[in-house]
PDB file of N, CA and C in Angstrom:
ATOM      1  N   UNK A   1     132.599 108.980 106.551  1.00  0.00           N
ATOM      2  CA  UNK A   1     132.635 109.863 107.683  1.00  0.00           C
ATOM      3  C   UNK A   1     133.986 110.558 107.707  1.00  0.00           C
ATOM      4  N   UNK A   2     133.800 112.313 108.045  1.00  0.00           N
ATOM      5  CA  UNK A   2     135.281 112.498 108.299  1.00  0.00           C
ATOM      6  C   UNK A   2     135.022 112.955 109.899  1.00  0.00           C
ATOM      7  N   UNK A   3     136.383 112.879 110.553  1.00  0.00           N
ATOM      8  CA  UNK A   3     136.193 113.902 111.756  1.00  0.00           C
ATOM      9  C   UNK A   3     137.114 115.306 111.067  1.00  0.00           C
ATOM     10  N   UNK A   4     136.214 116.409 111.849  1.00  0.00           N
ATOM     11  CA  UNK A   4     136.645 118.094 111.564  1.00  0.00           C
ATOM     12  C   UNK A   4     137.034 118.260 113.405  1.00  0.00           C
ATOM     13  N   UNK A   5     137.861 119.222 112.961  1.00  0.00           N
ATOM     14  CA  UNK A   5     138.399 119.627 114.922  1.00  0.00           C
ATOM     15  C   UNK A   5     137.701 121.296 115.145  1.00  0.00           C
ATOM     16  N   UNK A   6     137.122 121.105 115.747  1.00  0.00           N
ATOM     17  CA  UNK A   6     136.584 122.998 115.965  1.00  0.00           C
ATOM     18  C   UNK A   6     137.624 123.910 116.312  1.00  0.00           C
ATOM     19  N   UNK A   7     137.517 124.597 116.715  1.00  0.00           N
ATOM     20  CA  UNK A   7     138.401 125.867 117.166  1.00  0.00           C
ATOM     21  C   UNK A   7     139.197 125.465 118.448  1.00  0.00           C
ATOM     22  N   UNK A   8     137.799 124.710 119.371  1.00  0.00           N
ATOM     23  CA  UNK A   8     138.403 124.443 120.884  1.00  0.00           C
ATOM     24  C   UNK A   8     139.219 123.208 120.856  1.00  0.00           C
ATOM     25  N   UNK A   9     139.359 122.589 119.852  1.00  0.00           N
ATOM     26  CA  UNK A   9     140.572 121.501 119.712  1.00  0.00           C
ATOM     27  C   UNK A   9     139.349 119.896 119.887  1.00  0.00           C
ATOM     28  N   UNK A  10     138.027 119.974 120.054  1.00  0.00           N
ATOM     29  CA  UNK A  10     137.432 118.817 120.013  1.00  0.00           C
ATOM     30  C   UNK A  10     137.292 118.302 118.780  1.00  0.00           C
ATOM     31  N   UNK A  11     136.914 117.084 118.469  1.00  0.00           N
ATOM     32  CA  UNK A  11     136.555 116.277 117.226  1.00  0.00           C
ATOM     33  C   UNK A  11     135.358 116.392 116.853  1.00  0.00           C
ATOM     34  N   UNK A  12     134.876 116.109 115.917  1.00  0.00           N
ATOM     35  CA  UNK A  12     133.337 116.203 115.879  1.00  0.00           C
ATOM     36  C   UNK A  12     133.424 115.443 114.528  1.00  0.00           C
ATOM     37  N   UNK A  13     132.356 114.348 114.700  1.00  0.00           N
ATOM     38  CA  UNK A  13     132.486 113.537 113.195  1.00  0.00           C
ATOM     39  C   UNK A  13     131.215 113.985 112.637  1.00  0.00           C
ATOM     40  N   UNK A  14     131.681 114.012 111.120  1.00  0.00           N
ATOM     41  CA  UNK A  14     130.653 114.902 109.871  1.00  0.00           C
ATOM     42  C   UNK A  14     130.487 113.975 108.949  1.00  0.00           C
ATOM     43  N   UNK A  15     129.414 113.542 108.866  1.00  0.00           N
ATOM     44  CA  UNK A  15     128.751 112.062 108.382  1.00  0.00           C
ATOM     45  C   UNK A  15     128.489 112.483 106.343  1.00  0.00           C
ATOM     46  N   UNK A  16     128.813 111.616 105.593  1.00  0.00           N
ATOM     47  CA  UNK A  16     128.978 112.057 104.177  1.00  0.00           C
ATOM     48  C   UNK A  16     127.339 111.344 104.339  1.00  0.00           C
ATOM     49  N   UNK A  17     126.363 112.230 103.599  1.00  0.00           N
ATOM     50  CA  UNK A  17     124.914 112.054 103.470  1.00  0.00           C
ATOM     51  C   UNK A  17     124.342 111.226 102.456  1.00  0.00           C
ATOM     52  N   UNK A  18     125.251 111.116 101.461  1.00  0.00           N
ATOM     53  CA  UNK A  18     124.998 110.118 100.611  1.00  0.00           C
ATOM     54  C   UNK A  18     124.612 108.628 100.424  1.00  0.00           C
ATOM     55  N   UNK A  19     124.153 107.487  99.573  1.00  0.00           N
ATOM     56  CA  UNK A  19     124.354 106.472 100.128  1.00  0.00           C
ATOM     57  C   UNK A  19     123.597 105.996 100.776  1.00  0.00           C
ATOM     58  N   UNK A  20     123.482 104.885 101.734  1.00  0.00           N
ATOM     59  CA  UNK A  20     122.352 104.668 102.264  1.00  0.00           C
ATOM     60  C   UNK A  20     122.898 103.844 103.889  1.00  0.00           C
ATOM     61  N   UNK A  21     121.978 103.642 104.697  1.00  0.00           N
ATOM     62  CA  UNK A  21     122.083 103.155 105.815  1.00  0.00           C
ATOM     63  C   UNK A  21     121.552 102.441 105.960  1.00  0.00           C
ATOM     64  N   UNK A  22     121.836 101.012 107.055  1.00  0.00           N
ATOM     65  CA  UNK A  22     120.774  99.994 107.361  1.00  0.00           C
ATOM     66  C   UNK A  22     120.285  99.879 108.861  1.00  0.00           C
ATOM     67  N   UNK A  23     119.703 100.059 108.851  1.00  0.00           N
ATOM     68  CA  UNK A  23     119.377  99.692 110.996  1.00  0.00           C
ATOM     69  C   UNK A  23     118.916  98.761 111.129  1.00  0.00           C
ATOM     70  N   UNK A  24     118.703  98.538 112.161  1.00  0.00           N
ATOM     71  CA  UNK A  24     117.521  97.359 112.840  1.00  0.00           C
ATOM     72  C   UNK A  24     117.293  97.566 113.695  1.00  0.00           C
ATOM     73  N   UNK A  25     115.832  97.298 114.410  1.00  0.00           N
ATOM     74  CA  UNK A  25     115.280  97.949 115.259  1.00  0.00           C
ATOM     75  C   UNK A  25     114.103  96.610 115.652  1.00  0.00           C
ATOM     76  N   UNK A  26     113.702  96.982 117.174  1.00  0.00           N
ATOM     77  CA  UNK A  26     112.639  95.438 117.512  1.00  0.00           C
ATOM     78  C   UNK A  26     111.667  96.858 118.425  1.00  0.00           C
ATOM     79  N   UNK A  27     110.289  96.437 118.102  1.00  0.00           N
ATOM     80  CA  UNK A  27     109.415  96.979 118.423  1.00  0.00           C
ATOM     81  C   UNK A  27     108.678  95.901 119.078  1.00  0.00           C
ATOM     82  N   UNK A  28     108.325  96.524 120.238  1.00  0.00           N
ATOM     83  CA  UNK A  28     107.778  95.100 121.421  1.00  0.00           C
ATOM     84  C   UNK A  28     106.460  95.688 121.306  1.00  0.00           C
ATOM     85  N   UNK A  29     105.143  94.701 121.348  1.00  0.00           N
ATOM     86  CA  UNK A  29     103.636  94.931 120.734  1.00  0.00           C
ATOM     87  C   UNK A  29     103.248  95.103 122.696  1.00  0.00           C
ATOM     88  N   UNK A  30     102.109  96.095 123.042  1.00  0.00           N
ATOM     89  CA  UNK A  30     101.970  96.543 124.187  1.00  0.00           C
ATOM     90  C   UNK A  30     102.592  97.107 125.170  1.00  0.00           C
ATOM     91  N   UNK A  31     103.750  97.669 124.950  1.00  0.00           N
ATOM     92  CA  UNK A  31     104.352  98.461 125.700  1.00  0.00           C
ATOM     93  C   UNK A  31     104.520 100.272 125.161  1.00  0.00           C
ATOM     94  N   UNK A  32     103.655 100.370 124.378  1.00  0.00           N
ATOM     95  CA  UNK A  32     103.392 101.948 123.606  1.00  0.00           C
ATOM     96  C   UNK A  32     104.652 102.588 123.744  1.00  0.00           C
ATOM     97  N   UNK A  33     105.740 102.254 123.763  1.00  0.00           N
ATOM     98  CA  UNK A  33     106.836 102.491 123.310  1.00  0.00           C
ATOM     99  C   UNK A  33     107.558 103.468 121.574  1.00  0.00           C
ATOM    100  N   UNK A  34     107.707 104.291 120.984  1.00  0.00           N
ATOM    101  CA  UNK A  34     108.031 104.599 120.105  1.00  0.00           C
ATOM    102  C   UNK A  34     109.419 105.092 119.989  1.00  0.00           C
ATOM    103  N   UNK A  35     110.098 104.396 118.824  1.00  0.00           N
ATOM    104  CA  UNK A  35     111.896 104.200 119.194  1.00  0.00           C
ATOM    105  C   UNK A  35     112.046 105.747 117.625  1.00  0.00           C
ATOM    106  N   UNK A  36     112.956 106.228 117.720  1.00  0.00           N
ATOM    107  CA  UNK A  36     113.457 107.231 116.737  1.00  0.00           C
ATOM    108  C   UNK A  36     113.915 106.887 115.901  1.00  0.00           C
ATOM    109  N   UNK A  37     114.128 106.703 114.763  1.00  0.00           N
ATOM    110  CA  UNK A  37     115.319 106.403 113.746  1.00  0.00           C
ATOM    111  C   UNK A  37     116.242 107.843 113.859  1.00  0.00           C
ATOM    112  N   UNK A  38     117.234 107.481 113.378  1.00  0.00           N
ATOM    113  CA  UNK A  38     118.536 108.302 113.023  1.00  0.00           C
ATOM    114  C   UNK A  38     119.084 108.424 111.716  1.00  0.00           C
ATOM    115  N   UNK A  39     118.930 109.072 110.835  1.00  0.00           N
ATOM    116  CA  UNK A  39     119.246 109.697 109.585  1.00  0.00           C
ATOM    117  C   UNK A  39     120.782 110.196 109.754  1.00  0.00           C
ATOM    118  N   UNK A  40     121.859 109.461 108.787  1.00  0.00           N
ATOM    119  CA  UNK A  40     123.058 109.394 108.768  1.00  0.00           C
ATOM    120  C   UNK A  40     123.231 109.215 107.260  1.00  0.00           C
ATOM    121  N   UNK A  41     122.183 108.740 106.459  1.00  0.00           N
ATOM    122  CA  UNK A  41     122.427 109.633 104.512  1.00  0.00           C
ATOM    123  C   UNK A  41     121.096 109.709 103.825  1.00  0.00           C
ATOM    124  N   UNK A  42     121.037 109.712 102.872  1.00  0.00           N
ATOM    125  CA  UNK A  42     119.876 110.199 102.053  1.00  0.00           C
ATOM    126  C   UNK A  42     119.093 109.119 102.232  1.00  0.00           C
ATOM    127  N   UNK A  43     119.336 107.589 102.355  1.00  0.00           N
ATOM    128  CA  UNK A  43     118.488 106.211 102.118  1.00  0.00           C
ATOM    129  C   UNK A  43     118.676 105.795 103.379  1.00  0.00           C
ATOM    130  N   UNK A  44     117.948 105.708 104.500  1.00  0.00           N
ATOM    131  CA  UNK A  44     117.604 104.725 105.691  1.00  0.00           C
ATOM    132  C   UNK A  44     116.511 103.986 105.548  1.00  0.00           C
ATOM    133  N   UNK A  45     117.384 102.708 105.665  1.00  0.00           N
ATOM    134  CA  UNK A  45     116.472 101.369 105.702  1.00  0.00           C
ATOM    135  C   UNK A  45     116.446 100.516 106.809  1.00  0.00           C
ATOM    136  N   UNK A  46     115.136 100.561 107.585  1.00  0.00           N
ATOM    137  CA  UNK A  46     114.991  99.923 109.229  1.00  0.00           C
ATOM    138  C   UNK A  46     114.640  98.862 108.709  1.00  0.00           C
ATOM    139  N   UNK A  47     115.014  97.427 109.040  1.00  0.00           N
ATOM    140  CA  UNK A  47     114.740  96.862 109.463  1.00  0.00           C
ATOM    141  C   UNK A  47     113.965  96.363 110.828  1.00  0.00           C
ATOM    142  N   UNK A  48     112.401  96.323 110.833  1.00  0.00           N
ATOM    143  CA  UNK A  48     112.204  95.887 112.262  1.00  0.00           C
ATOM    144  C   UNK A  48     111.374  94.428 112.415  1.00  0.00           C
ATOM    145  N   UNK A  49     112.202  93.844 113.861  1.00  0.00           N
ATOM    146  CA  UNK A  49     111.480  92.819 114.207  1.00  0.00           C
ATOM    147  C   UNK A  49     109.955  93.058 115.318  1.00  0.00           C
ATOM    148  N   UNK A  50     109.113  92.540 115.442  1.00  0.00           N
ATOM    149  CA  UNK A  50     107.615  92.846 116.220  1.00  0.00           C
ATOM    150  C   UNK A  50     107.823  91.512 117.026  1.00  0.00           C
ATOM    151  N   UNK A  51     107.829  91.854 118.230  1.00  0.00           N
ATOM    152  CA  UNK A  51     107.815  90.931 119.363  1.00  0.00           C
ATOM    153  C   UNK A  51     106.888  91.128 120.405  1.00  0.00           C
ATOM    154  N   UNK A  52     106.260  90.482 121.291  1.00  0.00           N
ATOM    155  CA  UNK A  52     105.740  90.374 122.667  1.00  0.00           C
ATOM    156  C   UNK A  52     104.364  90.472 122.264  1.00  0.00           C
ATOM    157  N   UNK A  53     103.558  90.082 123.546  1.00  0.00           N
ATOM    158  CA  UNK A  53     101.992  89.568 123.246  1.00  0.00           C
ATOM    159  C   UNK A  53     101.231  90.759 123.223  1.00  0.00           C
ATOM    160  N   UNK A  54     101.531  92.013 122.898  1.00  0.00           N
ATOM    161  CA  UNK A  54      99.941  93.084 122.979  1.00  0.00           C
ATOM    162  C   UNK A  54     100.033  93.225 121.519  1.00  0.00           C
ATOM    163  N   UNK A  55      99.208  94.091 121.184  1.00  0.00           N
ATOM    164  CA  UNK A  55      99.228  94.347 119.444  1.00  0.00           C
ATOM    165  C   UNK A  55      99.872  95.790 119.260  1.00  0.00           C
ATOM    166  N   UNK A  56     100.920  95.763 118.675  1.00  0.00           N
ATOM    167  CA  UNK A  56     101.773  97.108 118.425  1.00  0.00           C
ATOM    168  C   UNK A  56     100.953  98.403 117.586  1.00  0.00           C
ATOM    169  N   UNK A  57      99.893  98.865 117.788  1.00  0.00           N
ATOM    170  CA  UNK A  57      99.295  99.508 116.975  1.00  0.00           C
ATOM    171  C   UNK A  57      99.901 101.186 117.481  1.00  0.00           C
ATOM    172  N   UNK A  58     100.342 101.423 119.066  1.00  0.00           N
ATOM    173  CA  UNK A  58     100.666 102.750 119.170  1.00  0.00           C
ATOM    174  C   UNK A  58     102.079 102.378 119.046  1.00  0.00           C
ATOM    175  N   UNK A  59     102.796 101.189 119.276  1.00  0.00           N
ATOM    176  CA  UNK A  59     104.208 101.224 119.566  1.00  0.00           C
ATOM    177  C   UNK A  59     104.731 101.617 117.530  1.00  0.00           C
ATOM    178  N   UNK A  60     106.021 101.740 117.898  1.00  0.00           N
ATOM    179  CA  UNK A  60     106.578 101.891 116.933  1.00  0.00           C
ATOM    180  C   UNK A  60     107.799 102.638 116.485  1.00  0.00           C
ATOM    181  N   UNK A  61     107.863 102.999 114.782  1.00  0.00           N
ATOM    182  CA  UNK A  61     109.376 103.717 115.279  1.00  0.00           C
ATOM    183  C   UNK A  61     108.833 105.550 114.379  1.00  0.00           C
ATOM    184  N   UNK A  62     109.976 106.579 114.839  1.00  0.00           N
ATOM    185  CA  UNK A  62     109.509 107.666 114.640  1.00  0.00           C
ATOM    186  C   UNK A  62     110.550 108.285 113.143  1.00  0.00           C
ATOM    187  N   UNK A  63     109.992 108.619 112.549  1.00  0.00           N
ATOM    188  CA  UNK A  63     111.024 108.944 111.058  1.00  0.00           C
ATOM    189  C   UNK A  63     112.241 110.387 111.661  1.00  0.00           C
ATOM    190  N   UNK A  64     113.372 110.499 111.141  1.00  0.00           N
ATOM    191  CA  UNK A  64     114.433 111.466 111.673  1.00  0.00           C
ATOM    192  C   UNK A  64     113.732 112.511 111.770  1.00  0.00           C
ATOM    193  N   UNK A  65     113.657 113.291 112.795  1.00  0.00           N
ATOM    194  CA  UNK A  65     113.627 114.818 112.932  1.00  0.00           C
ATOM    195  C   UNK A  65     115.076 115.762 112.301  1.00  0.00           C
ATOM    196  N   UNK A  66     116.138 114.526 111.904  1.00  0.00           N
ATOM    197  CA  UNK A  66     117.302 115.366 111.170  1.00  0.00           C
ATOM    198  C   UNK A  66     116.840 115.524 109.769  1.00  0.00           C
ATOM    199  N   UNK A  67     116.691 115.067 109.305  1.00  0.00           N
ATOM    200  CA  UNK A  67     116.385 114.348 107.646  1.00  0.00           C
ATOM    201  C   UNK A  67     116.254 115.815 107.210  1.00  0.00           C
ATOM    202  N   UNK A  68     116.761 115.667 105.713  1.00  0.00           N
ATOM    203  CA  UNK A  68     116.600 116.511 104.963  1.00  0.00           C
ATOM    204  C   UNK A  68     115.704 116.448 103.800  1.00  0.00           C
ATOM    205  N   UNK A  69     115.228 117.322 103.245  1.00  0.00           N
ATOM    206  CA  UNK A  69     114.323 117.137 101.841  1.00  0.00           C
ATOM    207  C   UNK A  69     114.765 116.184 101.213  1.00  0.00           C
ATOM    208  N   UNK A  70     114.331 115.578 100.388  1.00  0.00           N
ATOM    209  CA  UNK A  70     114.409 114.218  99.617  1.00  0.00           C
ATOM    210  C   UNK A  70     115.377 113.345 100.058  1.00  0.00           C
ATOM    211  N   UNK A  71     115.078 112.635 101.346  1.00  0.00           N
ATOM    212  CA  UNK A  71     115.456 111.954 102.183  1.00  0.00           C
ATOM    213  C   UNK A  71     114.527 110.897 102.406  1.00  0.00           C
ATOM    214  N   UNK A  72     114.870 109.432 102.482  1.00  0.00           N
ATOM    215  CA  UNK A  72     113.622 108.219 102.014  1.00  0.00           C
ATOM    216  C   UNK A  72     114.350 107.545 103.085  1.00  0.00           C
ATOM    217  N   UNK A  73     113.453 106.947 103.781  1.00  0.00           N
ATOM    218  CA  UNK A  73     113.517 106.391 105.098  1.00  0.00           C
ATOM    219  C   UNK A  73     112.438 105.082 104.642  1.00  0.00           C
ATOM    220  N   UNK A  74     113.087 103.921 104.052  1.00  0.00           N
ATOM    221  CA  UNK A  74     112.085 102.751 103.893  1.00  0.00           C
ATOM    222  C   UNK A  74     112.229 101.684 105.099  1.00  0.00           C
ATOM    223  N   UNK A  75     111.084 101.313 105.609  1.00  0.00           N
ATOM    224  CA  UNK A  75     110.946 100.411 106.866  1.00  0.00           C
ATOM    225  C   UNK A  75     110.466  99.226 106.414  1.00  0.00           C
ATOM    226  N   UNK A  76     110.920  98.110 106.734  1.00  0.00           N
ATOM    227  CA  UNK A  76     110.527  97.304 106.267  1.00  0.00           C
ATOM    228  C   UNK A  76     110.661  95.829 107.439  1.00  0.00           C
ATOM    229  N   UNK A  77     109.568  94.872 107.441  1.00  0.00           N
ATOM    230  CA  UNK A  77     109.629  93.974 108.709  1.00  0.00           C
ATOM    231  C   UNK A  77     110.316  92.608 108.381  1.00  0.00           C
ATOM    232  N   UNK A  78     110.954  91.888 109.764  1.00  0.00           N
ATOM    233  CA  UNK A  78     111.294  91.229 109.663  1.00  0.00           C
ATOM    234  C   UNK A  78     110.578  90.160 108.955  1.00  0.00           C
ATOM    235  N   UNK A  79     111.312  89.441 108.209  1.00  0.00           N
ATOM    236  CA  UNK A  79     110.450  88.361 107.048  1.00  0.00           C
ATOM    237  C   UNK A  79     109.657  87.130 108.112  1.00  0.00           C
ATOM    238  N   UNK A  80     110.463  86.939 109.251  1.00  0.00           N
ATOM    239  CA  UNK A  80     109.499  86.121 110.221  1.00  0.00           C
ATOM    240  C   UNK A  80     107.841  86.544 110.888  1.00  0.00           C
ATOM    241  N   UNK A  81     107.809  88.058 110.381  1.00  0.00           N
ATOM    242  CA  UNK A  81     106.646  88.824 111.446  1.00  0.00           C
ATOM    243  C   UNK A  81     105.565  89.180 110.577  1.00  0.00           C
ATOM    244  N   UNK A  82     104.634  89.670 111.200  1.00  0.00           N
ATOM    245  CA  UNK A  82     103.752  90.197 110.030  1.00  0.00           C
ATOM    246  C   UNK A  82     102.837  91.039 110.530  1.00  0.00           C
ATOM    247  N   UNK A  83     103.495  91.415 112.228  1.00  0.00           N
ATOM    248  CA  UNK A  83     102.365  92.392 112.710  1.00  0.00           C
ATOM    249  C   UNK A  83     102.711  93.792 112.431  1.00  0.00           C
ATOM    250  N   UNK A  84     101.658  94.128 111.867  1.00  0.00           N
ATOM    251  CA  UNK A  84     101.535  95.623 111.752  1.00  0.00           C
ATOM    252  C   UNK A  84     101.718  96.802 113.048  1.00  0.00           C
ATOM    253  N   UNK A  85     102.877  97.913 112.776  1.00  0.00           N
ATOM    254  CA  UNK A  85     103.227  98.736 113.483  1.00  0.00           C
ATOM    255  C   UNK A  85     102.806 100.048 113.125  1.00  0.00           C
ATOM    256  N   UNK A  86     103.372 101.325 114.118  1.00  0.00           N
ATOM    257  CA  UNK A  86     102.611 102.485 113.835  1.00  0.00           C
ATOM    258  C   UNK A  86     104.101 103.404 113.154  1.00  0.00           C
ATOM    259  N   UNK A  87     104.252 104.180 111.999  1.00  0.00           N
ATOM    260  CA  UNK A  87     105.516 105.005 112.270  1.00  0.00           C
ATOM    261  C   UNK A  87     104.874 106.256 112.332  1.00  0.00           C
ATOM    262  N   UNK A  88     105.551 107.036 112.861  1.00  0.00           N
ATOM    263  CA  UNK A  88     105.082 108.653 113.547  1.00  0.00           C
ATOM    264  C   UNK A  88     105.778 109.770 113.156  1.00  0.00           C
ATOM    265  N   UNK A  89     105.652 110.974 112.594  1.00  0.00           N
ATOM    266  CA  UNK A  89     106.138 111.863 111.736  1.00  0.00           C
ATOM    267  C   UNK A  89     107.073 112.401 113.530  1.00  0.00           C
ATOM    268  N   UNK A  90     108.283 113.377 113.048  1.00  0.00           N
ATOM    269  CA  UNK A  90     108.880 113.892 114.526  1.00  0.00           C
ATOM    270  C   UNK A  90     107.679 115.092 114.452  1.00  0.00           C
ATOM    271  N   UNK A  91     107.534 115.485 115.835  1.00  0.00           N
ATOM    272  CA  UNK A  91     106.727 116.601 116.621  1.00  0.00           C
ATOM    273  C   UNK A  91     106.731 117.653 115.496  1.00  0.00           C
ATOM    274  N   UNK A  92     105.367 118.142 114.820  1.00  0.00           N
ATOM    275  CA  UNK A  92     105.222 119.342 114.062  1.00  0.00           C
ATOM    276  C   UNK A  92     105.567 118.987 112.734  1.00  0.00           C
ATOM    277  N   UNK A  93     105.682 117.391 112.480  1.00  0.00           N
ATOM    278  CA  UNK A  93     105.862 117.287 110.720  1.00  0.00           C
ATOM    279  C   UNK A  93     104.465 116.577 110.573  1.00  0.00           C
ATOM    280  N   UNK A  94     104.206 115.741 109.225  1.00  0.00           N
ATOM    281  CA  UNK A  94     103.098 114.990 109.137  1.00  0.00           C
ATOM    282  C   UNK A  94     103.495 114.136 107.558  1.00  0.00           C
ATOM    283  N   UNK A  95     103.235 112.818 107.802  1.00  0.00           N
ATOM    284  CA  UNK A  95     102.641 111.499 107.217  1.00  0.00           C
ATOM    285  C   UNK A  95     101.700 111.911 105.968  1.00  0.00           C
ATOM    286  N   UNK A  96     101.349 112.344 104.527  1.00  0.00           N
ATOM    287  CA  UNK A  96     100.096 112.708 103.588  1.00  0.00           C
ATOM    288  C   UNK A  96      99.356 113.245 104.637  1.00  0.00           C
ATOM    289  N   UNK A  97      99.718 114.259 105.461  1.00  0.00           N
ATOM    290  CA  UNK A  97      98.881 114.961 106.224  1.00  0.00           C
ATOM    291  C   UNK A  97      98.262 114.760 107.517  1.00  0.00           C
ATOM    292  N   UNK A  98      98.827 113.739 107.879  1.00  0.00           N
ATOM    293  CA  UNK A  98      98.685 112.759 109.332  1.00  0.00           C
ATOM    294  C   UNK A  98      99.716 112.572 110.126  1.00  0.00           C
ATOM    295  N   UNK A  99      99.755 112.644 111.646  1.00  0.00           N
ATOM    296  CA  UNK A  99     101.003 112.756 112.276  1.00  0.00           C
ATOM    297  C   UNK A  99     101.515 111.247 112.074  1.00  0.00           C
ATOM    298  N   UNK A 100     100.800 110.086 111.321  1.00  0.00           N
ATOM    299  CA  UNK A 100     101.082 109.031 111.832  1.00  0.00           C
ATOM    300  C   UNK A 100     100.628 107.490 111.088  1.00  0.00           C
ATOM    301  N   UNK A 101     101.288 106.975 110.656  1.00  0.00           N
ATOM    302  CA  UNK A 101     101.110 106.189 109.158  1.00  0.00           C
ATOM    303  C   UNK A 101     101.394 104.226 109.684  1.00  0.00           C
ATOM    304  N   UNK A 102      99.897 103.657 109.449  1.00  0.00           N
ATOM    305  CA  UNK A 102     100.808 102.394 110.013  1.00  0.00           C
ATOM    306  C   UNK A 102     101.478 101.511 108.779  1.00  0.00           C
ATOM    307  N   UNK A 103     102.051 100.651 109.185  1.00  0.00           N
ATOM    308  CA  UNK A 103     103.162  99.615 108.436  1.00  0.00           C
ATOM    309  C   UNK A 103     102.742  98.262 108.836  1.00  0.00           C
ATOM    310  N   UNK A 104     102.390  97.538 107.501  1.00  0.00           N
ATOM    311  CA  UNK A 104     102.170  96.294 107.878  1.00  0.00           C
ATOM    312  C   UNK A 104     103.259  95.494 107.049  1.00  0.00           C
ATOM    313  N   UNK A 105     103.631  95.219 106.103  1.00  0.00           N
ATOM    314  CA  UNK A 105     104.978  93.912 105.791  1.00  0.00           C
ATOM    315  C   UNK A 105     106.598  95.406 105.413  1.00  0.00           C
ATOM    316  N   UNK A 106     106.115  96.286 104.355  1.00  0.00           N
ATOM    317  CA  UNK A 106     106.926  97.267 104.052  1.00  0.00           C
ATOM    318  C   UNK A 106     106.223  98.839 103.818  1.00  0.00           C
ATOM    319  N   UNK A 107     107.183  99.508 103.831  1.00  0.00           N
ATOM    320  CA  UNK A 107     106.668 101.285 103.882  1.00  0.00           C
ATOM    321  C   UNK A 107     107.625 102.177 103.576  1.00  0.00           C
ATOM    322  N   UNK A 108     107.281 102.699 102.377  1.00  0.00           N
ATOM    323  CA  UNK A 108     108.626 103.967 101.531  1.00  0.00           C
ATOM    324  C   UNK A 108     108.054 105.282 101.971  1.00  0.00           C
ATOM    325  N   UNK A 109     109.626 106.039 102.891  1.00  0.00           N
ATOM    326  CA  UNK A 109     108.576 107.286 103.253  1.00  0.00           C
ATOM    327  C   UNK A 109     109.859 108.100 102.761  1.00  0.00           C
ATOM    328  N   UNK A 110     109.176 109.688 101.931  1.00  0.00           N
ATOM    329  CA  UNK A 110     109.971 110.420 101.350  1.00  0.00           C
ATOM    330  C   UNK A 110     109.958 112.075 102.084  1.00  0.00           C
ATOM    331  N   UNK A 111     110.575 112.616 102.607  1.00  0.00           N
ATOM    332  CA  UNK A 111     110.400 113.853 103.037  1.00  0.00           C
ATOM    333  C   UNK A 111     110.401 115.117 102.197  1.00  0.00           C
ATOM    334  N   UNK A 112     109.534 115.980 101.661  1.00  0.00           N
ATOM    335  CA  UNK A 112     109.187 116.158 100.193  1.00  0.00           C
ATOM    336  C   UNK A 112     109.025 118.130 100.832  1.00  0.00           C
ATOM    337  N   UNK A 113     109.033 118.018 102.324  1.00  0.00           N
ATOM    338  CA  UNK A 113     109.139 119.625 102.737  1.00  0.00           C
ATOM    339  C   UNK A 113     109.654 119.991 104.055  1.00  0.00           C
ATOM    340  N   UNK A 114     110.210 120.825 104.769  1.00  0.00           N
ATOM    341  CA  UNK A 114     110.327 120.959 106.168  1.00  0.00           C
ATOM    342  C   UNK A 114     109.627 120.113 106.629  1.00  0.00           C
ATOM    343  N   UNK A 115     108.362 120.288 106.514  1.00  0.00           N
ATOM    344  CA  UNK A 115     107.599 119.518 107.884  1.00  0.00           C
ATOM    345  C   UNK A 115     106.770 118.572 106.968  1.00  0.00           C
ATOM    346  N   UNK A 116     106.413 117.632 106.192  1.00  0.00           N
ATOM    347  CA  UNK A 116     106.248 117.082 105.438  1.00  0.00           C
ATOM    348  C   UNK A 116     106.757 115.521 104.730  1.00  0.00           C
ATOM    349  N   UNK A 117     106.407 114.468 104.844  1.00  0.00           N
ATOM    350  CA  UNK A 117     107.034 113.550 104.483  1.00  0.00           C
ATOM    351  C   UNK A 117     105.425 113.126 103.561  1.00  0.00           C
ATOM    352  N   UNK A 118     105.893 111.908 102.714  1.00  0.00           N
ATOM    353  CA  UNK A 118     104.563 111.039 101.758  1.00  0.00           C
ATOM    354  C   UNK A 118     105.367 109.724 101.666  1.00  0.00           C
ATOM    355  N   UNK A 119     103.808 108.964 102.128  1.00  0.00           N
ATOM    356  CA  UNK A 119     104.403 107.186 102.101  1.00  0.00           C
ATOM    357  C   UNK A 119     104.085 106.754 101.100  1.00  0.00           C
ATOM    358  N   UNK A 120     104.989 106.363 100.456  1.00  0.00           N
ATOM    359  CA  UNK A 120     104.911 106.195  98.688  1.00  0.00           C
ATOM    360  C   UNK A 120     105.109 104.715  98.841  1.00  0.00           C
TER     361      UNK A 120
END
């Protein structure tokens, strides 16, 4: 990361895209909840845990609306869990042509156009 100063004298930090990122993220099953990921380099890797008693089939997490072309966002579940979640393209992209792709143990997703990602 560097910080750059604009004109008006603020900071603004400018994230090097390279490389890869790790998150973690807990998706609670019946609360139709869907959490965002955040794209900060070319490789984001979520970690998520699946908790609480409904079945997470709408909950889930949503791939960057930042992301750039060949940008791979792999999700993958906690090794304790095994319930299957939903991930959701951002508003106006699409999944092999679907707003919306589920995940049951792991899931490699590649963004291959503007509006376009494939779960490889």
């Amino acid at each position: 990361m560097t910080t750059v100063v604009d004109p008006s004298g603020i900071p603004i930090p400018v994230y090097n895209r390279s490389g890869q990122t790790v998150d973690f993220f807990a998706v609670t099953g019946g609360t139709s909840v869907i959490t965002p990921i955040t794209s900060f380099s070319q490789n984001t890797i979520c970690v998520c845990t699946v908790t609480g008693s409904g079945t997470p089939l709408t909950e889930g997490l949503e791939l960057p609306a930042s992301a750039d072309i060949g940008d791979v966002v792999q999700v993958c579940q906690d090794a304790a869990f095994s319930r299957q979640f939903t991930i959701y393209a951002p508003t106006g992209e699409t999944i092999n042509t679907y707003p919306s792709s589920p995940v049951g143990q792991s899931q490699r997703f590649i963004k291959v156009s503007p509006t376009s990602w494939v779960a490889a």
